[in-house]
N, C-alpha and C. Protein backbone atom coordinates (compact mmCIF):
# COMPACT_ATOMS: atom_id res chain seq x y z
N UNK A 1 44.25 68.49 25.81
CA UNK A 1 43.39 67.38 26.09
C UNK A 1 41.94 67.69 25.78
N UNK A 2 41.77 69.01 26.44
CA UNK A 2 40.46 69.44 25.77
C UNK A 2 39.77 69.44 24.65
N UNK A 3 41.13 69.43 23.22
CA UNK A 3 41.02 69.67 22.53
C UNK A 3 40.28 68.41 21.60
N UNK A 4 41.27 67.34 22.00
CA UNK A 4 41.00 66.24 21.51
C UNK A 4 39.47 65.65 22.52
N UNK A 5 39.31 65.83 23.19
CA UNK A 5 37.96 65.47 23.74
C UNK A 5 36.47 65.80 23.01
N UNK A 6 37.01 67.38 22.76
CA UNK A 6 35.93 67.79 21.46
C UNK A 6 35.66 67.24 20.17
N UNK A 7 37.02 66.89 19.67
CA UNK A 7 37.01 66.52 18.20
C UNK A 7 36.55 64.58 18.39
N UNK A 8 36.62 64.40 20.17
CA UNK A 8 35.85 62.73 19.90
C UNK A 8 33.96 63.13 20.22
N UNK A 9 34.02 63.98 21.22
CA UNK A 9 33.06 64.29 21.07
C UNK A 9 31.73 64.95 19.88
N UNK A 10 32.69 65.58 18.85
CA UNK A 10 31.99 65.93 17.34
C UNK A 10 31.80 64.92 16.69
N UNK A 11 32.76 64.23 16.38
CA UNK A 11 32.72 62.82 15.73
C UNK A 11 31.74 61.89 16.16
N UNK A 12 31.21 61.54 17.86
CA UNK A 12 30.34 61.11 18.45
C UNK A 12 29.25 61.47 17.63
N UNK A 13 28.86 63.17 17.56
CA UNK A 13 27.61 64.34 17.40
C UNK A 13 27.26 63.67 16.38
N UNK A 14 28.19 63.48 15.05
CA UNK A 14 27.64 62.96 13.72
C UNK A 14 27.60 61.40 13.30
N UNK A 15 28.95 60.88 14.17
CA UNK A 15 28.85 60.10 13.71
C UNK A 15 27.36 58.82 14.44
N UNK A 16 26.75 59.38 15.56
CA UNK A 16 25.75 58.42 16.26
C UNK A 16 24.54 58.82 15.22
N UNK A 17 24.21 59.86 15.29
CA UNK A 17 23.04 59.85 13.95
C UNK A 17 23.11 58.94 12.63
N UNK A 18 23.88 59.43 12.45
CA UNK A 18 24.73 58.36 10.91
C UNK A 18 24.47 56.97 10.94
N UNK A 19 25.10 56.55 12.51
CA UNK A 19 24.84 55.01 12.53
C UNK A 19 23.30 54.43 13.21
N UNK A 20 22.57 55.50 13.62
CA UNK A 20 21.27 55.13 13.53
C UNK A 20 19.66 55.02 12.51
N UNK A 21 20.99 56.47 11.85
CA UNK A 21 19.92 56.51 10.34
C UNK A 21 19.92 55.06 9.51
N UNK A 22 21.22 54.82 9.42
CA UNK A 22 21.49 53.05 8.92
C UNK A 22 21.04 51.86 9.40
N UNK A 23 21.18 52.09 10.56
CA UNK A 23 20.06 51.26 10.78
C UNK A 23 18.67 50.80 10.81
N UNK A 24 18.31 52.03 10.71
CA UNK A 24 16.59 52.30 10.71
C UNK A 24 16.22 52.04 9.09
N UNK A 25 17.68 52.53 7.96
CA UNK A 25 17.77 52.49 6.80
C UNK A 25 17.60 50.66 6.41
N UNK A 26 18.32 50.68 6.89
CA UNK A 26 19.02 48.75 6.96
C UNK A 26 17.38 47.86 6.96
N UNK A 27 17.12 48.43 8.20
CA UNK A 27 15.63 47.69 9.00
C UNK A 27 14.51 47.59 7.85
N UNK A 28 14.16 48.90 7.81
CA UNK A 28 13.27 49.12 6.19
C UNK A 28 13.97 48.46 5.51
N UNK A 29 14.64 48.76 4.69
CA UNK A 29 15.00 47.70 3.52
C UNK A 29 14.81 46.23 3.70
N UNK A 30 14.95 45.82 4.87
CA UNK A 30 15.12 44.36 5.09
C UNK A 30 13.60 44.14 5.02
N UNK A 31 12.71 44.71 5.83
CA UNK A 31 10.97 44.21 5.70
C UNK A 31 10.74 44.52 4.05
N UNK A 32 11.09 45.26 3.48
CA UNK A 32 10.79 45.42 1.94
C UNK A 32 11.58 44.04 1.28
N UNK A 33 12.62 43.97 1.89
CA UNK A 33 12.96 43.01 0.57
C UNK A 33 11.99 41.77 0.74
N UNK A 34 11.95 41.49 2.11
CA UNK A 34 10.88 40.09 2.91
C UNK A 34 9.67 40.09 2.08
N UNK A 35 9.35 41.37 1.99
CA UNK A 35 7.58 41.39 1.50
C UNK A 35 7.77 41.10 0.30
N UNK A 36 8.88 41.62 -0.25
CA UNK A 36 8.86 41.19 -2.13
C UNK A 36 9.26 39.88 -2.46
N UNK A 37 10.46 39.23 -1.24
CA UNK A 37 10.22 37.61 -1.20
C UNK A 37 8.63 37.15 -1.42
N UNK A 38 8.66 37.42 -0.09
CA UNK A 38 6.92 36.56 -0.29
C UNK A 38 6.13 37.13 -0.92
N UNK A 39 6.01 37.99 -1.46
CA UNK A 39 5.12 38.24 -3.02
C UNK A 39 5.52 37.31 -3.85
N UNK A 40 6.82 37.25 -4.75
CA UNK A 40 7.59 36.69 -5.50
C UNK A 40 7.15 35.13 -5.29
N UNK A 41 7.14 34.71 -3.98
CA UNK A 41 7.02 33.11 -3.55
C UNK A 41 5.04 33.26 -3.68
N UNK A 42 4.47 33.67 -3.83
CA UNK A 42 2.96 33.43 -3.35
C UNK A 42 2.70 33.77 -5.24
N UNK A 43 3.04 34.26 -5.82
CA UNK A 43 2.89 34.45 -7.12
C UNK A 43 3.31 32.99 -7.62
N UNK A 44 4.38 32.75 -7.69
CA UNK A 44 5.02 31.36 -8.14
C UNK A 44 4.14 30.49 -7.53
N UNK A 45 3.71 30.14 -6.47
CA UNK A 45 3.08 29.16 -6.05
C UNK A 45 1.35 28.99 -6.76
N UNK A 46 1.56 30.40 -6.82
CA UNK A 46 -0.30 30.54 -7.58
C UNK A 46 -0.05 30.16 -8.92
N UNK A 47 0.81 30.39 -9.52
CA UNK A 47 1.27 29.73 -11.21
C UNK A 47 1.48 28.09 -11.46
N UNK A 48 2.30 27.97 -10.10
CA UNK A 48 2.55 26.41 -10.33
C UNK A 48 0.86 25.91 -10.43
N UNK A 49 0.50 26.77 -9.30
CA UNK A 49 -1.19 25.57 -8.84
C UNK A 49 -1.80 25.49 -10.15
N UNK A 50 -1.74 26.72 -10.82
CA UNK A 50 -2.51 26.95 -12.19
C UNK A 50 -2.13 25.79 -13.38
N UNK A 51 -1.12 25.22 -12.73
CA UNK A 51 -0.86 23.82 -13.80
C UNK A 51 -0.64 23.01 -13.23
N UNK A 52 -0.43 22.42 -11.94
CA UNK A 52 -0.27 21.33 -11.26
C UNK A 52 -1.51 20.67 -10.80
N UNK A 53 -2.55 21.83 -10.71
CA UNK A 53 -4.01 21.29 -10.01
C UNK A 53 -4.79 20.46 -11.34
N UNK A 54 -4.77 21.33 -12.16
CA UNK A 54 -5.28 19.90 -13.81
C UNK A 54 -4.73 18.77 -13.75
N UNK A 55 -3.24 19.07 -13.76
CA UNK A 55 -2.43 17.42 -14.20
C UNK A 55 -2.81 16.19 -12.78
N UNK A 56 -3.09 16.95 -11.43
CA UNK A 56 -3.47 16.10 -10.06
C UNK A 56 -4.84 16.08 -10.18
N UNK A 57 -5.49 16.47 -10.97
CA UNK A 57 -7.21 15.98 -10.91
C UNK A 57 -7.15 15.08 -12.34
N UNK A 58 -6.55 15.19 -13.37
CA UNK A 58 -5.91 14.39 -14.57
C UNK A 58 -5.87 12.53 -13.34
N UNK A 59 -4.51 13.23 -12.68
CA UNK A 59 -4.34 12.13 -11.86
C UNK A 59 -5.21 10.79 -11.62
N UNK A 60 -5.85 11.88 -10.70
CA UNK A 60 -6.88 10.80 -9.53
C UNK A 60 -8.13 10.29 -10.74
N UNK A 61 -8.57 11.55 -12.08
CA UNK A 61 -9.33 10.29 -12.83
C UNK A 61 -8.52 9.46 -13.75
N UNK A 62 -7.59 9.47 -13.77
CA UNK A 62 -7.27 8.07 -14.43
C UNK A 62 -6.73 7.00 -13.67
N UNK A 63 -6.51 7.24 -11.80
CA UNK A 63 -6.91 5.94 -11.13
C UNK A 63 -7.89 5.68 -10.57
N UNK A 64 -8.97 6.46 -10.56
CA UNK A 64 -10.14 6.00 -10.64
C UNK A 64 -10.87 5.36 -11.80
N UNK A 65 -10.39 5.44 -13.03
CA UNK A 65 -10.81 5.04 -14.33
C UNK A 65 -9.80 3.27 -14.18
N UNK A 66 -9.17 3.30 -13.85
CA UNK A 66 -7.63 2.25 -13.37
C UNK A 66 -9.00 1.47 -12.35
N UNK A 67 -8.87 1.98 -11.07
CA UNK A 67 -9.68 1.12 -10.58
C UNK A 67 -11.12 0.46 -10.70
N UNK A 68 -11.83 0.88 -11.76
CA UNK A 68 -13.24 0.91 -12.34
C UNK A 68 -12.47 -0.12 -13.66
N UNK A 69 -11.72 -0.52 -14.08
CA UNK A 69 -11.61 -1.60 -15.14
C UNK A 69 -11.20 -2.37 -14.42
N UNK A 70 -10.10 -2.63 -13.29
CA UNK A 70 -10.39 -3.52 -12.48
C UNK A 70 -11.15 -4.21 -11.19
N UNK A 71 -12.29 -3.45 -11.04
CA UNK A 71 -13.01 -3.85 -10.53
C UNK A 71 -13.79 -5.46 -11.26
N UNK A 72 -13.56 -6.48 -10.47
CA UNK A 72 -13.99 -7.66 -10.70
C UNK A 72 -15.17 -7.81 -11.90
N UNK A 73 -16.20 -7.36 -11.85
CA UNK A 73 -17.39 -7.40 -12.74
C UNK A 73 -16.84 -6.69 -13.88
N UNK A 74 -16.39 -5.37 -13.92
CA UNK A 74 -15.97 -4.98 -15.20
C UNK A 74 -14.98 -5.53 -15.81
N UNK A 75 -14.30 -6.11 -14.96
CA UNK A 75 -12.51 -6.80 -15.52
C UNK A 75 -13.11 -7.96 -16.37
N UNK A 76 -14.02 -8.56 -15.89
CA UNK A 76 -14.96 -10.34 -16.54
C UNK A 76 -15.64 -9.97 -18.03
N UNK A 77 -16.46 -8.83 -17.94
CA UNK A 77 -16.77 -8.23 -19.00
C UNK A 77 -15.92 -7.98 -19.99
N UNK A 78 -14.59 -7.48 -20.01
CA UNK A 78 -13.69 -6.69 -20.68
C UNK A 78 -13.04 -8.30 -21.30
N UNK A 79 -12.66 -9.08 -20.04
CA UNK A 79 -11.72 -9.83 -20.70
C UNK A 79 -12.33 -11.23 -20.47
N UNK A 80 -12.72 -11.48 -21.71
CA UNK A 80 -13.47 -12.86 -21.73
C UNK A 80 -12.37 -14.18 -21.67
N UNK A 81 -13.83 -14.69 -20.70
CA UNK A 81 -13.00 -16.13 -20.25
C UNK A 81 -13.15 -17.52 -21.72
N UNK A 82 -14.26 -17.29 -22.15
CA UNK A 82 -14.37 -18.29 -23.22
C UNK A 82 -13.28 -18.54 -24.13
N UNK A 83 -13.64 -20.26 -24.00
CA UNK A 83 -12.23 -20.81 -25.01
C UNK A 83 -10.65 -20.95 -24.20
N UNK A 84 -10.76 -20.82 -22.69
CA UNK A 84 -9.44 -20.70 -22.03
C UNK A 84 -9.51 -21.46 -20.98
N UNK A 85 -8.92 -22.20 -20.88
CA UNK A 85 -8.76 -22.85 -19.53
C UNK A 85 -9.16 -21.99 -18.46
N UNK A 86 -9.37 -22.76 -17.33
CA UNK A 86 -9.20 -21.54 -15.48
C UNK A 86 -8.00 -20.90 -15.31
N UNK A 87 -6.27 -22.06 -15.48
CA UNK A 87 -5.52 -21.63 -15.22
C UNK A 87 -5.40 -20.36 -16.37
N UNK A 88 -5.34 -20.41 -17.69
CA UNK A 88 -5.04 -19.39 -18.97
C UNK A 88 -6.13 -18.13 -18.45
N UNK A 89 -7.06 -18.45 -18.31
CA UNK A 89 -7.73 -16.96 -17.91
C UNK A 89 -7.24 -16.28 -16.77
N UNK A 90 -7.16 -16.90 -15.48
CA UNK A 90 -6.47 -16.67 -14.19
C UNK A 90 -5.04 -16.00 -14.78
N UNK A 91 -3.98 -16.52 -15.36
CA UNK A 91 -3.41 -15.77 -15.74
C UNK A 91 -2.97 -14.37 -16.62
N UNK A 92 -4.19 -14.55 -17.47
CA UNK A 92 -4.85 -13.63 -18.26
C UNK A 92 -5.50 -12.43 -17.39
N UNK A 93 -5.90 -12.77 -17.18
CA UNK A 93 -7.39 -11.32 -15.50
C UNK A 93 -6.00 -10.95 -15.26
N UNK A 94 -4.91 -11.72 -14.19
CA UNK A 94 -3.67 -11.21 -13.54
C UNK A 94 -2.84 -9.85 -14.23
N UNK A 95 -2.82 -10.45 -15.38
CA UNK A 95 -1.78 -9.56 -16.42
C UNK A 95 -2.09 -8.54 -16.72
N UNK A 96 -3.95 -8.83 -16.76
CA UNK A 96 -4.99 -7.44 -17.52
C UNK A 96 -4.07 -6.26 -16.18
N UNK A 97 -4.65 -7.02 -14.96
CA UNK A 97 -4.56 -6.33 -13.66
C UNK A 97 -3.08 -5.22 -13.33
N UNK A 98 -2.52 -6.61 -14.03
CA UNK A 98 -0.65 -5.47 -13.61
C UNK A 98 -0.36 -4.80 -14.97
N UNK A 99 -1.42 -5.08 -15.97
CA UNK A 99 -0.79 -3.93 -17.07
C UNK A 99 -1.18 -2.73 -16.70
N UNK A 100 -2.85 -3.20 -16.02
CA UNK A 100 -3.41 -1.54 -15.84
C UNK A 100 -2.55 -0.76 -14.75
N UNK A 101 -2.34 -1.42 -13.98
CA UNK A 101 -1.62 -0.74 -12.88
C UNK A 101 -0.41 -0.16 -12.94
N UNK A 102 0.22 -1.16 -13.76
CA UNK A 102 1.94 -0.42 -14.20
C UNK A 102 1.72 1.14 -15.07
N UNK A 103 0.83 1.14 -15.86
CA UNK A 103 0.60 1.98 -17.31
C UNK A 103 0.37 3.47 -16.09
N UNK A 104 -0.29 3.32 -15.42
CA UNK A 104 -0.66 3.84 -14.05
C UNK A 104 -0.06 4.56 -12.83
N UNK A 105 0.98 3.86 -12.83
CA UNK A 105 1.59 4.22 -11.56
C UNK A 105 2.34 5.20 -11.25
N UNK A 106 2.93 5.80 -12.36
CA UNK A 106 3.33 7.19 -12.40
C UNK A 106 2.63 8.21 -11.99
N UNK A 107 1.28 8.12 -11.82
CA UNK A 107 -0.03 8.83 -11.20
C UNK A 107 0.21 9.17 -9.84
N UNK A 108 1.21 7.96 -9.25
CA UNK A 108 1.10 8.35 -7.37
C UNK A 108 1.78 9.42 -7.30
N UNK A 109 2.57 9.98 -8.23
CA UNK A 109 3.43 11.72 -7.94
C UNK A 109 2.09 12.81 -7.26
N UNK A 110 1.37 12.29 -7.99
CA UNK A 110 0.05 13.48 -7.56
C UNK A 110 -0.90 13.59 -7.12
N UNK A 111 -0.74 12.16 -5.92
CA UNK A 111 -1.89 11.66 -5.37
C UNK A 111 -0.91 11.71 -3.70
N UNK A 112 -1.81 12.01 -2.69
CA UNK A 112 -1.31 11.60 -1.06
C UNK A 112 -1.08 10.45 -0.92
N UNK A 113 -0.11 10.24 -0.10
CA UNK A 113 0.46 8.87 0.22
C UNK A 113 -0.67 7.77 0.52
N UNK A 114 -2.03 8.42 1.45
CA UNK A 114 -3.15 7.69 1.69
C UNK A 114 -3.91 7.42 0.61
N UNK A 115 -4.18 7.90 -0.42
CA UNK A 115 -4.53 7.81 -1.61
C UNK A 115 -4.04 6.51 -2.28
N UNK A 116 -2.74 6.43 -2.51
CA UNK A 116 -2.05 5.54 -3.09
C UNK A 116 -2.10 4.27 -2.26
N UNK A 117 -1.78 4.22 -0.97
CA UNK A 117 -2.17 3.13 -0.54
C UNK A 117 -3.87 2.56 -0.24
N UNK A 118 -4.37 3.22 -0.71
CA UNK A 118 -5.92 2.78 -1.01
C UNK A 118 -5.98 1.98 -2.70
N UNK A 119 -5.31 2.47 -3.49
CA UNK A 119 -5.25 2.21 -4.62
C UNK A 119 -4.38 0.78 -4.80
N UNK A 120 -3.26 0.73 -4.42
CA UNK A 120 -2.24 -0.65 -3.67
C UNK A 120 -3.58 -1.34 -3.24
N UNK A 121 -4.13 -1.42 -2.26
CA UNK A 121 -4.95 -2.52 -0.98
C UNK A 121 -6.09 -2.42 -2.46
N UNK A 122 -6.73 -1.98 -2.66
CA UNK A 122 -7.55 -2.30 -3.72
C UNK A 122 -7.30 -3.27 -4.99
N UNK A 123 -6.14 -3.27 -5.26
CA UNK A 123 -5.71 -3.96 -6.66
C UNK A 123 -4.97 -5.18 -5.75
N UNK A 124 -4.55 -5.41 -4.61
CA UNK A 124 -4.11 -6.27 -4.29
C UNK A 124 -5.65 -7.29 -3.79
N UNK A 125 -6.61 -6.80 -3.44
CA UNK A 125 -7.88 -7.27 -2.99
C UNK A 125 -8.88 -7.81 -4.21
N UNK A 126 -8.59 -7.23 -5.07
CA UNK A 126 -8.83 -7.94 -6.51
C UNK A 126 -8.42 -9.25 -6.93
N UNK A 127 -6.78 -8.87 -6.78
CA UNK A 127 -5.70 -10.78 -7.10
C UNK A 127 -6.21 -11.50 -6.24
N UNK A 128 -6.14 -10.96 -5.19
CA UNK A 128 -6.78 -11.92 -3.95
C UNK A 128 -7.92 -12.66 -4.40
N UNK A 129 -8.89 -11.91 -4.68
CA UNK A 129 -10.37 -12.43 -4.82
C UNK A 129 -10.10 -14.07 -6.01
N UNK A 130 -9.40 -13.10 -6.77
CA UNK A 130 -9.01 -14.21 -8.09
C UNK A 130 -8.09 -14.92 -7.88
N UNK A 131 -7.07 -14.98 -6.73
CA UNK A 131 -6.72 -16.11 -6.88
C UNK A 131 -7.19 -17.03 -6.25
N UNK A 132 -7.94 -16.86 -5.24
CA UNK A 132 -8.58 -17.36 -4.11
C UNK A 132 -10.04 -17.93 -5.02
N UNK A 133 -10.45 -17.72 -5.86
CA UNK A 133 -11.56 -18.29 -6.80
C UNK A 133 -10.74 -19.04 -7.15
N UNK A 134 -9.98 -18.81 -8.31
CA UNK A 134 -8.94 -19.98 -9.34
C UNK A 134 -8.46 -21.05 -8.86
N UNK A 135 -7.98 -21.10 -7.01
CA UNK A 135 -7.65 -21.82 -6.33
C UNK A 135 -8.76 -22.87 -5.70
N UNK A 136 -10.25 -22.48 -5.59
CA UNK A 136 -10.99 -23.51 -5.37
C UNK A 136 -11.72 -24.63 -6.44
N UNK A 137 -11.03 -24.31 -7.76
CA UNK A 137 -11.41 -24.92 -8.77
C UNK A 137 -10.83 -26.33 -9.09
N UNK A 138 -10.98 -27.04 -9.58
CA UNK A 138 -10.16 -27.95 -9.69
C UNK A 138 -9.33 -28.01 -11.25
N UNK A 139 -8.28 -28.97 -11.64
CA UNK A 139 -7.34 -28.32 -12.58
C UNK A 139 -8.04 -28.23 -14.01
N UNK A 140 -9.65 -29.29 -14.40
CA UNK A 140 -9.92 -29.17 -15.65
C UNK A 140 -10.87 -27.93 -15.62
N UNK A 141 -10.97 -27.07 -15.12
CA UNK A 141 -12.03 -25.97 -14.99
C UNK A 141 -11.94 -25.38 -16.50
N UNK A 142 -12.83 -24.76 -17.02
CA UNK A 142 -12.72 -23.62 -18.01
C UNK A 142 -12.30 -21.94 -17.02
N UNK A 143 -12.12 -21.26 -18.31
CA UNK A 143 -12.50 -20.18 -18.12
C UNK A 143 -13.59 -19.77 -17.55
N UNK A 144 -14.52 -19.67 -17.79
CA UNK A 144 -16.11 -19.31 -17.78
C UNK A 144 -16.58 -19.78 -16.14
N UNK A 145 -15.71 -20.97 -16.47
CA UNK A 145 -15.97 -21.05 -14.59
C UNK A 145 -15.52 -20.49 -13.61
N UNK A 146 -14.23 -20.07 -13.97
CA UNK A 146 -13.48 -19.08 -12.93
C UNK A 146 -14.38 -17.65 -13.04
N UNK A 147 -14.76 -17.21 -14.15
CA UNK A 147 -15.62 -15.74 -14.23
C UNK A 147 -16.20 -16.01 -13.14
N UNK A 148 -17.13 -17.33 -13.54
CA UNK A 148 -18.59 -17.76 -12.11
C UNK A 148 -17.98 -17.62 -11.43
N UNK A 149 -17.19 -18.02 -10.75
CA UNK A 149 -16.79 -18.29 -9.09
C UNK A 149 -16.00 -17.02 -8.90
N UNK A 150 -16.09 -16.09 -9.99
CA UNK A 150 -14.90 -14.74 -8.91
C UNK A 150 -16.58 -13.99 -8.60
N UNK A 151 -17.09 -13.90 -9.85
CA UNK A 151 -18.59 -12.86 -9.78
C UNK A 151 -19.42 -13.75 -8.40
N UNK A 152 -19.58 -15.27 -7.58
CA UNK A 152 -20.25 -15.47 -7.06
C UNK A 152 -19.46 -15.01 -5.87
N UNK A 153 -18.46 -15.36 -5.47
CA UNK A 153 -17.27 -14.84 -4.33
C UNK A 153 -17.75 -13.55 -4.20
N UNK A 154 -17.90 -12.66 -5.15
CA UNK A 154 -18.54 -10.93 -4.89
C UNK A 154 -19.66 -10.85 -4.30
N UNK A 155 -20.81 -11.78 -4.58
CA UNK A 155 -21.89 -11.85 -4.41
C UNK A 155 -21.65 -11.66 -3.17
N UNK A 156 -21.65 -13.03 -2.97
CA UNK A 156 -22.18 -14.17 -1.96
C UNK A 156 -20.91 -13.29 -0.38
N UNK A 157 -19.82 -12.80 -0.59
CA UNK A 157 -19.45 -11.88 0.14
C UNK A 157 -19.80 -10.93 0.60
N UNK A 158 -20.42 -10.26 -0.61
CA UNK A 158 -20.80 -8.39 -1.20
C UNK A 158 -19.61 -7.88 -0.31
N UNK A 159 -18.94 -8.05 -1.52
CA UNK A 159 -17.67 -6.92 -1.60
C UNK A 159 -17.51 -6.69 -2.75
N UNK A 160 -16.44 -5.20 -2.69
CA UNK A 160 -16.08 -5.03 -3.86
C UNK A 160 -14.88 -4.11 -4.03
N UNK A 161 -13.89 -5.08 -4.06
CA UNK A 161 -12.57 -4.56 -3.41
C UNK A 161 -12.20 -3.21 -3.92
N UNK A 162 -12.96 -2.88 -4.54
CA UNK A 162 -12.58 -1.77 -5.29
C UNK A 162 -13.12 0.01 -4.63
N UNK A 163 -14.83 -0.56 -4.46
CA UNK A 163 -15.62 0.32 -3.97
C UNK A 163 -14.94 1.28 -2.65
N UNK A 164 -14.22 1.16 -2.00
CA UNK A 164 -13.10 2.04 -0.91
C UNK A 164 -12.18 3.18 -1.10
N UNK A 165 -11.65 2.16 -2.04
CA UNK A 165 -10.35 3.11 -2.85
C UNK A 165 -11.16 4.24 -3.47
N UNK A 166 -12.09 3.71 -4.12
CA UNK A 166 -13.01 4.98 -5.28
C UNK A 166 -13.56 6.09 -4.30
N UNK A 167 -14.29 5.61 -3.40
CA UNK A 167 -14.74 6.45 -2.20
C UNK A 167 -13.83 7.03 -1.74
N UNK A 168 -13.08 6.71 -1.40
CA UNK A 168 -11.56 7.61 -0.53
C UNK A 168 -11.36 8.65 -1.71
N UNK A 169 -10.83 8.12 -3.05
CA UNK A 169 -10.17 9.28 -3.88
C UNK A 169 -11.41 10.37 -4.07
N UNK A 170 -12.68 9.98 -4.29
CA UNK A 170 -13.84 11.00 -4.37
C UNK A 170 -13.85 11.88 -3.54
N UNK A 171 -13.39 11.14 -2.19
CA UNK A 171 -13.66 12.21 -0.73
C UNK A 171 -12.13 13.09 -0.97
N UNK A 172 -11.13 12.52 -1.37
CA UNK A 172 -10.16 13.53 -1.28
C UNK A 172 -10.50 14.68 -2.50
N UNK A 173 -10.69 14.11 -3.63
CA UNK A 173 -10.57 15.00 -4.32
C UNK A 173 -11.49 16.24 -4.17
N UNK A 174 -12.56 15.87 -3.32
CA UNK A 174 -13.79 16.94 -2.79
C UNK A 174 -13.10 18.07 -2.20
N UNK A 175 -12.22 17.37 -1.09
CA UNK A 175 -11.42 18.42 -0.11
C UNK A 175 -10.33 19.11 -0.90
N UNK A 176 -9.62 18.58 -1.91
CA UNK A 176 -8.19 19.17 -2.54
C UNK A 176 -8.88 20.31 -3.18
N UNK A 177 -9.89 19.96 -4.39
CA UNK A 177 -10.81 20.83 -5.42
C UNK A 177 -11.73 21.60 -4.94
């Protein structure tokens, strides 16, 4: 009995070192592999930024360039009312409005959700303005008159449905850049 008590007891002698060296072995390895994760992950993330941060400042100026052609005064400028009815221009400004925006909208990938809905409430505050002009006209209006009455509606309001959205994306892009 003795005998076999020794030979569990030797086996104990080597084998408890053994299974503590492994573990201590195990332990290290595991914080090494962690640290070379997150090296590996903080490298990749610094590469992506190195091309994602151009194409998201790309972004925000071309809806800020988006919202600066539709801003009311520049939109009147760009797209002349002469020679068109109220209703033909009114529909005309509209179209300018949802071409720019559609051509555009692929932009919200790289803009904050608050961003984008500044950009939305802005272009919707625009139609508004214009339809809400086009609508106090009566049906033989020209063109030229609807220009007047969206540019006096700005005035005579001072608004400029636009001026928010631009401010917001300026202030974000201050904090992102």
């Amino acid at each position: 009995m003795e005998e076999g008590t020794n030979i569990i007891l030797d086996i104990l002698k080597i084998s408890i070192p053994a299974i503590l060296v492994a573990a201590v072995a195990y332990s290290m390895l595991k914080k090494v592999l962690e640290r070379d994760y997150k090296l590996r992950l903080l490298e990749l993330r610094q590469k992506s930024a190195e091309v994602v941060t151009p194409i998201r400042l790309q972004a925000y100026e071309r809806i800020v360039l988006l919202l600066e052609r539709i801003t009311p005064s520049n939109l009147l400028l760009r797209v002349s009312g002469g020679g068109h009815t109220a209703a033909e221009y009114h529909r005309i400004l509209l179209t300018e409005i949802r071409n720019e925006f559609n051509h555009n909208m692929s932009q919200q990938v790289y803009m904050t959700e608050q961003a984008w809905q500044q950009v939305r409430h802005a272009r919707e505050e625009v139609v508004n303005l214009i339809n809400k002009s086009y609508q106090s006209l009566g049906e033989k209006a020209k063109g030229t008159e609807l220009a007047k009455r969206i540019l006096e509606n700005v005035l005579n309001n001072e608004i400029d449905p636009t001026a928010k959205a631009i401010s917001f994306l300026k202030q974000e892009i201050g904090q992102v850049f």
